[in-house]
Protein backbone atom coordinates (compact mmCIF):
# COMPACT_ATOMS: atom_id res chain seq x y z
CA UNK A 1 -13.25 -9.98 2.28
CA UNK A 2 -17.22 -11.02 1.53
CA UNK A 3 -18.70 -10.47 -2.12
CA UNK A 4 -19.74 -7.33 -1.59
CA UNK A 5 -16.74 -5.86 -0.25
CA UNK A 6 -14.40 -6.97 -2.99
CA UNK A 7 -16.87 -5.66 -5.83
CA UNK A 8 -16.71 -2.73 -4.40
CA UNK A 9 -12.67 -2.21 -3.08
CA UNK A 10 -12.48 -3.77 -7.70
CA UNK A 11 -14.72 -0.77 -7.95
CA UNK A 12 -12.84 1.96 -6.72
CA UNK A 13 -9.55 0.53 -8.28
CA UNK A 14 -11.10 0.40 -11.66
CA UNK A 15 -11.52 3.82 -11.42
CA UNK A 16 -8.07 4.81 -11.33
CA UNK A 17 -7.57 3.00 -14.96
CA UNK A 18 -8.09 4.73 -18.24
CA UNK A 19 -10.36 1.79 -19.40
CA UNK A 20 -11.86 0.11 -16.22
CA UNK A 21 -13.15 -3.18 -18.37
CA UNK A 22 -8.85 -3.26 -19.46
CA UNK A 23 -8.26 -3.55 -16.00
CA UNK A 24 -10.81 -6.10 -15.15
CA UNK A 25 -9.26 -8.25 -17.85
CA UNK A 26 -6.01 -8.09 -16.75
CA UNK A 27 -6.95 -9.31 -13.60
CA UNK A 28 -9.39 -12.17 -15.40
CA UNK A 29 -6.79 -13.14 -17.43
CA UNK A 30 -3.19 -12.67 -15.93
CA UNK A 31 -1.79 -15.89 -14.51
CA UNK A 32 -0.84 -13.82 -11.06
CA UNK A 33 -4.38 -11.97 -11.07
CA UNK A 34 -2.23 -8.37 -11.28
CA UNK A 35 -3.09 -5.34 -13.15
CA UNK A 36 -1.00 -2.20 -13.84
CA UNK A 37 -2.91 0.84 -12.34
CA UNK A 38 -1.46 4.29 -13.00
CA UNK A 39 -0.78 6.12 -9.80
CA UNK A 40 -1.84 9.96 -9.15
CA UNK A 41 -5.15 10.14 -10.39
CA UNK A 42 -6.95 8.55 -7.08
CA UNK A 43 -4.12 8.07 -5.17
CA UNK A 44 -0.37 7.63 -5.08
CA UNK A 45 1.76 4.61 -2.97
CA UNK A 46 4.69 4.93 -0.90
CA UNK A 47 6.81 2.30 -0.96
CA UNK A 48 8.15 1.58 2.20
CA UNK A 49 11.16 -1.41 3.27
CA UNK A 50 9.07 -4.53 4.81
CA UNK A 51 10.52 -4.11 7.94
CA UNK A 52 9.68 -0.96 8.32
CA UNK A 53 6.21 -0.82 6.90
CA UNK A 54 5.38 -3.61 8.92
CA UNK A 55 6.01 -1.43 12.07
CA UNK A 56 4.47 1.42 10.85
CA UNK A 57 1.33 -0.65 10.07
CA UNK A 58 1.25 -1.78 13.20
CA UNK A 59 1.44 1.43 14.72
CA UNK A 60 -1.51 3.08 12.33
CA UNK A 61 -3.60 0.11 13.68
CA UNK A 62 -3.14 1.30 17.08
CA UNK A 63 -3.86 4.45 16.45
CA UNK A 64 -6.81 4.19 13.70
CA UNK A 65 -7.44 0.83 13.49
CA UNK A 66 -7.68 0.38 9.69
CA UNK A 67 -5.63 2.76 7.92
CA UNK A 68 -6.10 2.79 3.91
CA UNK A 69 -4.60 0.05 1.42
CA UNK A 70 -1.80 -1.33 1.43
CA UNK A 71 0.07 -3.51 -0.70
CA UNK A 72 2.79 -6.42 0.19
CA UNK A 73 5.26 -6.86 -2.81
CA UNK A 74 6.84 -10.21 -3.33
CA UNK A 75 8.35 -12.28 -0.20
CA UNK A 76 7.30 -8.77 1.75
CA UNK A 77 10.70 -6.73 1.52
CA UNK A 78 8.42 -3.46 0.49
CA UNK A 79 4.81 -2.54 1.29
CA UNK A 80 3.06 0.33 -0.27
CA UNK A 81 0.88 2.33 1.29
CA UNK A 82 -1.59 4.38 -0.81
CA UNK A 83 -2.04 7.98 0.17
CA UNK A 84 -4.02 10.77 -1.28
CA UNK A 85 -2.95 11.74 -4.69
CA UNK A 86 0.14 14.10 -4.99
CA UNK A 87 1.36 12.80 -1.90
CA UNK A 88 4.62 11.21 -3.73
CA UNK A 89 5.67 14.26 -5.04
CA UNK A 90 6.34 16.20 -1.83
CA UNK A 91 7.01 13.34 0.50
CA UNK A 92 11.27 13.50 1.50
CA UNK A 93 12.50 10.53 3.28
CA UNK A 94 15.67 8.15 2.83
CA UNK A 95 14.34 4.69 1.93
CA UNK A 96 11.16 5.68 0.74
CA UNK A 97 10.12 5.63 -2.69
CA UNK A 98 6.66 7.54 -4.05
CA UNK A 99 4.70 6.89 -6.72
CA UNK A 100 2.93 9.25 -8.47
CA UNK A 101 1.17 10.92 -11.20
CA UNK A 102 3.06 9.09 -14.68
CA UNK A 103 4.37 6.09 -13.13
CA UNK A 104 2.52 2.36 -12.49
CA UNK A 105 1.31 -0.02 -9.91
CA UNK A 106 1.30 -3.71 -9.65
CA UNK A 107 -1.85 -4.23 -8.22
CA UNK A 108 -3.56 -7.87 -7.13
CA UNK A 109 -7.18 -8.13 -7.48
CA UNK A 110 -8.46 -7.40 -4.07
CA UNK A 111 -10.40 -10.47 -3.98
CA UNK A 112 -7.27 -13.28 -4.63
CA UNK A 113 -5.34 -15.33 -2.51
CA UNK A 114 -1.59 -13.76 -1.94
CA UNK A 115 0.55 -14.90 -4.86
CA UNK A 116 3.93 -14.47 -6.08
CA UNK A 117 3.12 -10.79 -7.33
CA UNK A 118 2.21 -9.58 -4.05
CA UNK A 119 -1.23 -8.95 -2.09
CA UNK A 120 -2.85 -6.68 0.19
CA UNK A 121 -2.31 -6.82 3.86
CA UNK A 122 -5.45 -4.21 4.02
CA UNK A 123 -7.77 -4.41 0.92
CA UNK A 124 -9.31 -1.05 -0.37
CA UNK A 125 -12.39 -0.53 1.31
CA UNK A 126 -14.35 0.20 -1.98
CA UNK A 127 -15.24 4.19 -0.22
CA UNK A 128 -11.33 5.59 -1.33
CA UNK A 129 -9.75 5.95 2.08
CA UNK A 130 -6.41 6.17 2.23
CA UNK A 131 -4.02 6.82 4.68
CA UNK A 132 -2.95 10.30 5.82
CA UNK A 133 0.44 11.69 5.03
CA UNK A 134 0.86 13.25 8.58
CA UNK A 135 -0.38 10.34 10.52
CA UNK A 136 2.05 7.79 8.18
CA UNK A 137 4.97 10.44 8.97
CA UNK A 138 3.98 9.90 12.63
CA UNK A 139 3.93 6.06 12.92
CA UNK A 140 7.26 5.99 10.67
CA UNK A 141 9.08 7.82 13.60
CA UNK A 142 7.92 5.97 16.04
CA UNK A 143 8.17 2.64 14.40
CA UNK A 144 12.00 4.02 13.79
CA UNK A 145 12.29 5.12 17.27
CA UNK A 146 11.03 1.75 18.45
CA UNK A 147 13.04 -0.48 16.23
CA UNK A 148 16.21 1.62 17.17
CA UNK A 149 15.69 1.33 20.76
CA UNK A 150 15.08 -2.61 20.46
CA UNK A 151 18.11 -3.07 18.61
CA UNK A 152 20.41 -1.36 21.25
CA UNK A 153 18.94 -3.65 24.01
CA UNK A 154 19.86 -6.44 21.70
CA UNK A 155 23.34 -4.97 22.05
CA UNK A 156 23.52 -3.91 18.22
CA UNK A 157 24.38 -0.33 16.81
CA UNK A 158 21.20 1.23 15.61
């Protein structure tokens, strides 16, 4: 990301927080550049298993090319992907946590190097898109349906 992109993806996340210049500090001052964000104002995140996200991101590339932010946890065994707000509190599906309005969000400073917190694998774009619900339910089934069918070619139950 240039200069101008990160001020403005730290923009539109500071925006979320109750006290924006709080959230800036955090990230100044936190040895792993992370800030808690609350979730359901802006947005809400659905955390996904790496595996899966992964294929799901790949498939929402395909078919958008840049889908909204998305977040790798540590060692990548979740990604979140953030959604419009109240999004976490209708969304059904085993595996798949939400969350939403009251709960928290580890979130790097889009601008850092990946560290042992996590770190984006698609930066906010600084304009608040996010990733729709409908297309997301979409490229899960197929990545499902994809990862499924390559595992009974490899001779392994699905």
């Amino acid at each position: 990301m240039q200069g101008s992109d990160v001020k403005a993806a730290v923009e539109w996340l500071v925006s979320a927080a109750g006290d924006p210049q709080a959230c800036r500090w955090e990230w100044e001052r936190s040895p792993d550049g992370v800030a808690l964000l609350p979730a359901g104002r802006h947005w809400d995140v659905l955390v996904l298993p790496g595996g899966l996200g992964r294929a799901a991101l790949a498939v929402l590339r395909r078919l958008r090319g840049r889908p909204g932010p998305v977040l790798a946890g540590p060692g990548g065994t979740r990604l979140g992907f953030f959604v419009p707000a109240g999004t976490a509190s209708h969304w059904l599906a085993t595996g798949v946590r939400g969350a939403g309005r009251g709960s928290w969000v580890v979130v790097p400073h889009p601008g850092r190097a990946p560290g042992a917190a996590g770190h984006w694998l698609v930066p906010p774009d600084g304009r608040g898109t996010l990733t729709d619900p409908a297309v997301l339910e979409l490229a899960l089934h197929e990545a499902a349906a994809a990862r499924a069918a390559g595992e009974r070619a490899a001779g392994r139950p699905a």
